[in-house]
PDB file of N, CA and C in Angstrom:
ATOM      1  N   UNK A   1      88.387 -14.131 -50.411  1.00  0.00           N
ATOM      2  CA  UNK A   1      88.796 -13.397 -51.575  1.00  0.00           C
ATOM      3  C   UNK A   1      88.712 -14.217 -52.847  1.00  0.00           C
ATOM      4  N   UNK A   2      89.207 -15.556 -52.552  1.00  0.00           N
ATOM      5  CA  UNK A   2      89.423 -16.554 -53.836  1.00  0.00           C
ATOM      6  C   UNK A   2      87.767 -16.659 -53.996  1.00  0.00           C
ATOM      7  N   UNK A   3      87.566 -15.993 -55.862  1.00  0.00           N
ATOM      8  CA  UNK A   3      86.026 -16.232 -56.807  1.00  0.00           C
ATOM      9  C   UNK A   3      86.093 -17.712 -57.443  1.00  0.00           C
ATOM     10  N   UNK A   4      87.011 -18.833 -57.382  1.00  0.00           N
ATOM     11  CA  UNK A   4      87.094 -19.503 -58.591  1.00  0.00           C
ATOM     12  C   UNK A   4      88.161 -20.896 -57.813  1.00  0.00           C
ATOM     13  N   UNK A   5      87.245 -21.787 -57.611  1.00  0.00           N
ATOM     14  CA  UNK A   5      87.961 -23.371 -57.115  1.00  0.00           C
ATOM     15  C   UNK A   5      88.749 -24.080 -57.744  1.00  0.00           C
ATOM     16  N   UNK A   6      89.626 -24.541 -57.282  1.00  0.00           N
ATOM     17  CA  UNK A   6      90.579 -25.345 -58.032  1.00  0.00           C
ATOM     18  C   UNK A   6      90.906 -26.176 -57.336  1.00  0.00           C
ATOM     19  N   UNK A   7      91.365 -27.260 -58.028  1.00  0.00           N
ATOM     20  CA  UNK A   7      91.260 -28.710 -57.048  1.00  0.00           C
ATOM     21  C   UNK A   7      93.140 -29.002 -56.891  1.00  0.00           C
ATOM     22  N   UNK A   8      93.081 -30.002 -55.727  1.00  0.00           N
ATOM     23  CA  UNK A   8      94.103 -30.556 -55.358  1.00  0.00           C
ATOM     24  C   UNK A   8      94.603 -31.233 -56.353  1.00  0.00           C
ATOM     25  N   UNK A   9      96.313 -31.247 -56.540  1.00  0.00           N
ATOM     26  CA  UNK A   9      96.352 -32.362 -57.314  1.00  0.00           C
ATOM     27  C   UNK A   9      96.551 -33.959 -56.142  1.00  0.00           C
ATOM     28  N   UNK A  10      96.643 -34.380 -57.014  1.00  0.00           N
ATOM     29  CA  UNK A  10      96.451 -35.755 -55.984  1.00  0.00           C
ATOM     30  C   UNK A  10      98.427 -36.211 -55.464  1.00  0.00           C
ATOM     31  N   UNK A  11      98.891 -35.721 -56.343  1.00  0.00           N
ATOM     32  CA  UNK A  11     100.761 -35.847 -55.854  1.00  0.00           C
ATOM     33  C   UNK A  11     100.902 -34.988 -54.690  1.00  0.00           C
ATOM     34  N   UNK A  12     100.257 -33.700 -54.274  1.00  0.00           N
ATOM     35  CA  UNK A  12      99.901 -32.726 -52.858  1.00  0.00           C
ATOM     36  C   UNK A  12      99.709 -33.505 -52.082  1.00  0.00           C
ATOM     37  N   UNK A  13      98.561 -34.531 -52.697  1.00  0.00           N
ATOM     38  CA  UNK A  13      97.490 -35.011 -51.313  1.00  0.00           C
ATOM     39  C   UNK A  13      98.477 -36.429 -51.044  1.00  0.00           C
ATOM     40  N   UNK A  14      99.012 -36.718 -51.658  1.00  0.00           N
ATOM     41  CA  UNK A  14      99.765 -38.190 -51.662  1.00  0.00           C
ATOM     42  C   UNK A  14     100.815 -37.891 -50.637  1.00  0.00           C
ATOM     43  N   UNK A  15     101.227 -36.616 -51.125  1.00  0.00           N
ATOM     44  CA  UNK A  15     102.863 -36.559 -50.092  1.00  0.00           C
ATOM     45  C   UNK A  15     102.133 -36.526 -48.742  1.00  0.00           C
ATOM     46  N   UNK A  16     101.216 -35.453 -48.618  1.00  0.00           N
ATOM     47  CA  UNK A  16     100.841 -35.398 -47.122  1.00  0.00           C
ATOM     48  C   UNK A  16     100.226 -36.288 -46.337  1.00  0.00           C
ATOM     49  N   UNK A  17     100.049 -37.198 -47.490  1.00  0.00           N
ATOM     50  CA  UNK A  17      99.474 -38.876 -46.868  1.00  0.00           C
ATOM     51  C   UNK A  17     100.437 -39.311 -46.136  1.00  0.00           C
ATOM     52  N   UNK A  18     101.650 -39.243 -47.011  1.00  0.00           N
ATOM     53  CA  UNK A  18     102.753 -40.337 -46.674  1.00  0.00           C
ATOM     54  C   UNK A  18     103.502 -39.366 -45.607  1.00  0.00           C
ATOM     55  N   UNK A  19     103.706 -38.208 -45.394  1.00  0.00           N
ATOM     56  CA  UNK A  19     104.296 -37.895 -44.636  1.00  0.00           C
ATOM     57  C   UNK A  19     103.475 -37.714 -42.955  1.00  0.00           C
ATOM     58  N   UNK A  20     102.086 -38.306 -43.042  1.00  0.00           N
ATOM     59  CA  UNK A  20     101.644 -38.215 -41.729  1.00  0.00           C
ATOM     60  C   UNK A  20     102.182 -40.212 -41.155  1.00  0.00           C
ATOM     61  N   UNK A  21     101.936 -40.108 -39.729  1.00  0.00           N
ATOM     62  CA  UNK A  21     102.684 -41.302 -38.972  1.00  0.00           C
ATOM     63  C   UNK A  21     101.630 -42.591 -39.374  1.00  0.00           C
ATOM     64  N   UNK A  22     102.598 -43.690 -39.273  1.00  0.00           N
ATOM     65  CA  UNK A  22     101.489 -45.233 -39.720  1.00  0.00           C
ATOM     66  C   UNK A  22     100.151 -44.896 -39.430  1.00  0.00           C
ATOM     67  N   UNK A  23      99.857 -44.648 -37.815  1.00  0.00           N
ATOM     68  CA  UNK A  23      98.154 -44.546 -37.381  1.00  0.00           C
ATOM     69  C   UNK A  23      98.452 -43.170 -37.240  1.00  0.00           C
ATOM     70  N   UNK A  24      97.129 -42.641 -37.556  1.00  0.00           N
ATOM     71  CA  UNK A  24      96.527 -41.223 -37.317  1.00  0.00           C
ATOM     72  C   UNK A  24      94.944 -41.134 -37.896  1.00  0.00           C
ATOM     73  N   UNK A  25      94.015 -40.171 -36.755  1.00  0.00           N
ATOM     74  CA  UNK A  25      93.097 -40.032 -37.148  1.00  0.00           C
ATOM     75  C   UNK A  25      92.257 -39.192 -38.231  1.00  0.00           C
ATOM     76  N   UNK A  26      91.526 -39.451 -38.804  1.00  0.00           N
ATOM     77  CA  UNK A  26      90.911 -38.848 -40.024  1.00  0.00           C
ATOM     78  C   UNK A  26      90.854 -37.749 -39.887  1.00  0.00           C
ATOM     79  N   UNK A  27      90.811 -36.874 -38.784  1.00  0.00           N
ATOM     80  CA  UNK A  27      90.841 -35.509 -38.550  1.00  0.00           C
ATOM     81  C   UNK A  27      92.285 -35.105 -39.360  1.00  0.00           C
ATOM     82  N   UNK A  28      93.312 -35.527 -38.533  1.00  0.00           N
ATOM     83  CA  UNK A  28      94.399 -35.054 -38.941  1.00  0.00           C
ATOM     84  C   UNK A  28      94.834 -34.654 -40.597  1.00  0.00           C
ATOM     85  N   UNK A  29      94.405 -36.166 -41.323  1.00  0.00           N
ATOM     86  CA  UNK A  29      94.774 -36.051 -42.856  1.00  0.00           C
ATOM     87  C   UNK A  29      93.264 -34.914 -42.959  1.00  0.00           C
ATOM     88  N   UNK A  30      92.426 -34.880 -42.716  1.00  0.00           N
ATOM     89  CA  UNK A  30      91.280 -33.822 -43.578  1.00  0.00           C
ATOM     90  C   UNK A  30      91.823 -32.584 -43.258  1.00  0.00           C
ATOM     91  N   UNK A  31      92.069 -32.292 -41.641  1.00  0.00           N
ATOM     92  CA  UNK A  31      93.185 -30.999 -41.733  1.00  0.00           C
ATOM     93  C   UNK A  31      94.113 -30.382 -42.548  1.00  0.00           C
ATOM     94  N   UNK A  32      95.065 -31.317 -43.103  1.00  0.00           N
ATOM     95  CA  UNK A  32      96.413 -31.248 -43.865  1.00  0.00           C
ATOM     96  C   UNK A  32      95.443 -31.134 -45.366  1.00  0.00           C
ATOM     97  N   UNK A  33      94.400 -31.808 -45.445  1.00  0.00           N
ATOM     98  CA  UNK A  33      94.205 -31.772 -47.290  1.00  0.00           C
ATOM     99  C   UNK A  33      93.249 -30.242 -47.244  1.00  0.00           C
ATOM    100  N   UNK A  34      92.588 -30.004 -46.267  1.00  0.00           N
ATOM    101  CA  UNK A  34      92.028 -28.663 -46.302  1.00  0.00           C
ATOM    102  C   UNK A  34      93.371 -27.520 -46.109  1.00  0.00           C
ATOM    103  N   UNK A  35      93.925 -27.392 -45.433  1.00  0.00           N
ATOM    104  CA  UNK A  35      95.290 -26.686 -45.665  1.00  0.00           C
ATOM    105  C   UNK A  35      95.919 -26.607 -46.761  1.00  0.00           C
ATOM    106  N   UNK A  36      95.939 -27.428 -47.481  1.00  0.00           N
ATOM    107  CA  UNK A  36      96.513 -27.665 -48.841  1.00  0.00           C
ATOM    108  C   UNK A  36      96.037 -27.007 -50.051  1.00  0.00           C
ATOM    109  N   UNK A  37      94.381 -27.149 -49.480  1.00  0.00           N
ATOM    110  CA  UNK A  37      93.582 -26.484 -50.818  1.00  0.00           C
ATOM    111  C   UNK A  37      93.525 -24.989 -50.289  1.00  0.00           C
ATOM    112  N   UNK A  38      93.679 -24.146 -49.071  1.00  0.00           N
ATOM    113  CA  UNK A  38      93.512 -22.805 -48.790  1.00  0.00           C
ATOM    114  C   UNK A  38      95.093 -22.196 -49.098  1.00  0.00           C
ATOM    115  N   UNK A  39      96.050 -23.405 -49.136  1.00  0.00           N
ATOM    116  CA  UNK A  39      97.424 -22.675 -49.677  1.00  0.00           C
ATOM    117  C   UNK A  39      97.586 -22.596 -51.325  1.00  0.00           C
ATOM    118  N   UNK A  40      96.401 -23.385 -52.114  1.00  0.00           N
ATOM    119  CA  UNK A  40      95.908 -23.482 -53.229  1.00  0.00           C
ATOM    120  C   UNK A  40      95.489 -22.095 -53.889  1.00  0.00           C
ATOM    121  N   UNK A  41      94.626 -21.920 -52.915  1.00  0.00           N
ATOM    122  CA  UNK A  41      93.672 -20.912 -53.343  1.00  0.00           C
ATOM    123  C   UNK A  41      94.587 -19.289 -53.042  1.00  0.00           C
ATOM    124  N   UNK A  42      95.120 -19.281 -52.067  1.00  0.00           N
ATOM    125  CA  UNK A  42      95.626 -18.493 -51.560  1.00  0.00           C
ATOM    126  C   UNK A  42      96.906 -17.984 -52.531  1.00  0.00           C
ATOM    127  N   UNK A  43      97.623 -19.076 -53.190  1.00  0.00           N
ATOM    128  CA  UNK A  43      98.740 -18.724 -54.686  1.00  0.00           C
ATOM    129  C   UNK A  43      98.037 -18.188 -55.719  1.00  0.00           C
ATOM    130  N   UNK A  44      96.546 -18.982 -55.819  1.00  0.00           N
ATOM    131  CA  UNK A  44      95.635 -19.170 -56.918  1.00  0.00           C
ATOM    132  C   UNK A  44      95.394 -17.340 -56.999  1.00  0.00           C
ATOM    133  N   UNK A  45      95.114 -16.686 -55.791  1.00  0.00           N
ATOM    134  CA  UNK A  45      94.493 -15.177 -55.504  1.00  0.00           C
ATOM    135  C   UNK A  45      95.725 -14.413 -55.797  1.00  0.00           C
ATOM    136  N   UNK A  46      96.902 -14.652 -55.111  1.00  0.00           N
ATOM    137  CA  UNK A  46      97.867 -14.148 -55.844  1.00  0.00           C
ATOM    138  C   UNK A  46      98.561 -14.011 -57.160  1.00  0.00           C
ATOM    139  N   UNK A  47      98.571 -14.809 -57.733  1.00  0.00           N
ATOM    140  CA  UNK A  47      99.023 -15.234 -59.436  1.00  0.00           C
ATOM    141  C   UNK A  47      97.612 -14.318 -59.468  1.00  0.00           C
ATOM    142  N   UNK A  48      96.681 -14.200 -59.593  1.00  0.00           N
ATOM    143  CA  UNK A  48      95.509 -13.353 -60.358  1.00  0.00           C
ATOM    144  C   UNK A  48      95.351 -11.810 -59.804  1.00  0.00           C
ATOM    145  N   UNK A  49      96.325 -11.498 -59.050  1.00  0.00           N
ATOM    146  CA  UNK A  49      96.575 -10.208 -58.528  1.00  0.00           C
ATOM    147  C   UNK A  49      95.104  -9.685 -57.216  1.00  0.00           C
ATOM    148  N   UNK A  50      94.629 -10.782 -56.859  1.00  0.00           N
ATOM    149  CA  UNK A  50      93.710 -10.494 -56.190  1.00  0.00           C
ATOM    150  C   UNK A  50      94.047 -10.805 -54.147  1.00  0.00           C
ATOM    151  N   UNK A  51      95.124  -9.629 -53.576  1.00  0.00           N
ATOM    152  CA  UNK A  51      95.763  -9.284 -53.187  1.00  0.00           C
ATOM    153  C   UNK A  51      95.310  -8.111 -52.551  1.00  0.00           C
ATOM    154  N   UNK A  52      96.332  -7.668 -51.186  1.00  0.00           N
ATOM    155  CA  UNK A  52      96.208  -6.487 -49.988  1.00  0.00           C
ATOM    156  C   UNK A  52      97.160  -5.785 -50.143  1.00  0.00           C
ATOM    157  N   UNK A  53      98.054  -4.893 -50.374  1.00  0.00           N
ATOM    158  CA  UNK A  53      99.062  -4.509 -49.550  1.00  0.00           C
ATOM    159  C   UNK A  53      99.180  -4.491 -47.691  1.00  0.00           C
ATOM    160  N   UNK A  54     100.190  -4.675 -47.662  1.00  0.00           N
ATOM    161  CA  UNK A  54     100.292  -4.384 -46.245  1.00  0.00           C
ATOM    162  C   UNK A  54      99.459  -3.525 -45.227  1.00  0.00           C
ATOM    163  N   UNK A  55      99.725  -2.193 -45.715  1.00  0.00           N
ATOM    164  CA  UNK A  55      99.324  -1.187 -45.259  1.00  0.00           C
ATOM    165  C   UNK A  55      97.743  -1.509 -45.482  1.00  0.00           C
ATOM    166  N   UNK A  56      97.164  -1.558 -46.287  1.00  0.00           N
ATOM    167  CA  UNK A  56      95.732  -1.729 -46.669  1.00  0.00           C
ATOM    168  C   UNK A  56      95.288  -2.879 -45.369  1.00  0.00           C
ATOM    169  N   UNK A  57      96.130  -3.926 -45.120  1.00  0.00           N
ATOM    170  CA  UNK A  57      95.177  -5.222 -44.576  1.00  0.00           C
ATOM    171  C   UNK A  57      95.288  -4.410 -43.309  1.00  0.00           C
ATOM    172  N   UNK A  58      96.656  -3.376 -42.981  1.00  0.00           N
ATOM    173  CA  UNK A  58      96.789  -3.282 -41.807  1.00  0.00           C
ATOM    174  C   UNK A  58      95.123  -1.978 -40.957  1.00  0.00           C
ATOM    175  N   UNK A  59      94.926  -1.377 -42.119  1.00  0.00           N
ATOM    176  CA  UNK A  59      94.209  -0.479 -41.981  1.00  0.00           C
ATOM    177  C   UNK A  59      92.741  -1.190 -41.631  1.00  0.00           C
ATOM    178  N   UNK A  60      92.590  -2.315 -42.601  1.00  0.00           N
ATOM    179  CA  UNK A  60      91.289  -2.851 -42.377  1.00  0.00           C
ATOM    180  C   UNK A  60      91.450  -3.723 -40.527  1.00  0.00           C
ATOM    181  N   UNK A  61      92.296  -3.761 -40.513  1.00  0.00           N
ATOM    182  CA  UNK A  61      92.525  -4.770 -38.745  1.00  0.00           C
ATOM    183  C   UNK A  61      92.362  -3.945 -38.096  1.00  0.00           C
ATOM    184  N   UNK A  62      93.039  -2.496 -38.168  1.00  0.00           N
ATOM    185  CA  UNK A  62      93.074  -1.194 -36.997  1.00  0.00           C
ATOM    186  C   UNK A  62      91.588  -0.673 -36.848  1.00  0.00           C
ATOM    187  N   UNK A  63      91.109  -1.195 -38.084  1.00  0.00           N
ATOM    188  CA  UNK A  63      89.339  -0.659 -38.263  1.00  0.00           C
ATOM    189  C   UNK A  63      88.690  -1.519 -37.187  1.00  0.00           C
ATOM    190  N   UNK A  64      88.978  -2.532 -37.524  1.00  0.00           N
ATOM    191  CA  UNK A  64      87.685  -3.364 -36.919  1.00  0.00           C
ATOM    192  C   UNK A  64      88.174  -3.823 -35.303  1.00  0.00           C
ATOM    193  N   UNK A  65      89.310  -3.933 -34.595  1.00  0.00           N
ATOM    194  CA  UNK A  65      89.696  -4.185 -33.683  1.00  0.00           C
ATOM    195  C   UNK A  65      90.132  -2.612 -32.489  1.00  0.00           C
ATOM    196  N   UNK A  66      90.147  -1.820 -33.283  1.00  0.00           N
ATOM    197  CA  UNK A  66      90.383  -0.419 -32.398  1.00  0.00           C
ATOM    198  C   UNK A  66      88.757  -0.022 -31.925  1.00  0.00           C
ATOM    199  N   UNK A  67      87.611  -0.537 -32.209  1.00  0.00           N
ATOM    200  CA  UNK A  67      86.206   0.003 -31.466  1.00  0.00           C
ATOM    201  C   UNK A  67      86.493  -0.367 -30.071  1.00  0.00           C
TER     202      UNK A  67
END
């Protein structure tokens, strides 16, 4: 849905640095900073009213999963 990228700030990416354990693999932190930017984007779509209602998302799921 999100037309328009916006970047991490780096105080996001810092906390989730510090809050993963001494060792961990690179997977893990690229996980957490990609999560970060789809919870980004995902406020970003909301604040711009670009949004489902309920009923609407529910209709599009009953569509494609009831064949």
């Amino acid at each position: 849905m999100s037309t328009t990228r916006r970047g991490l700030s780096k105080r996001a990416v810092l906390k989730s640095l510090k809050e993963l354990p001494e060792r961990f693999d690179a997977d893990e932190l690229i996980e957490r900073i990609v999560l970060l930017q789809k919870i980004e984007e995902g406020l970003s779509d909301a604040k711009a009213g670009r949004v489902l209602t309920s009923l609407t998302m529910k209709a599009h799921i009953d569509a494609k999963w009831s064949k």
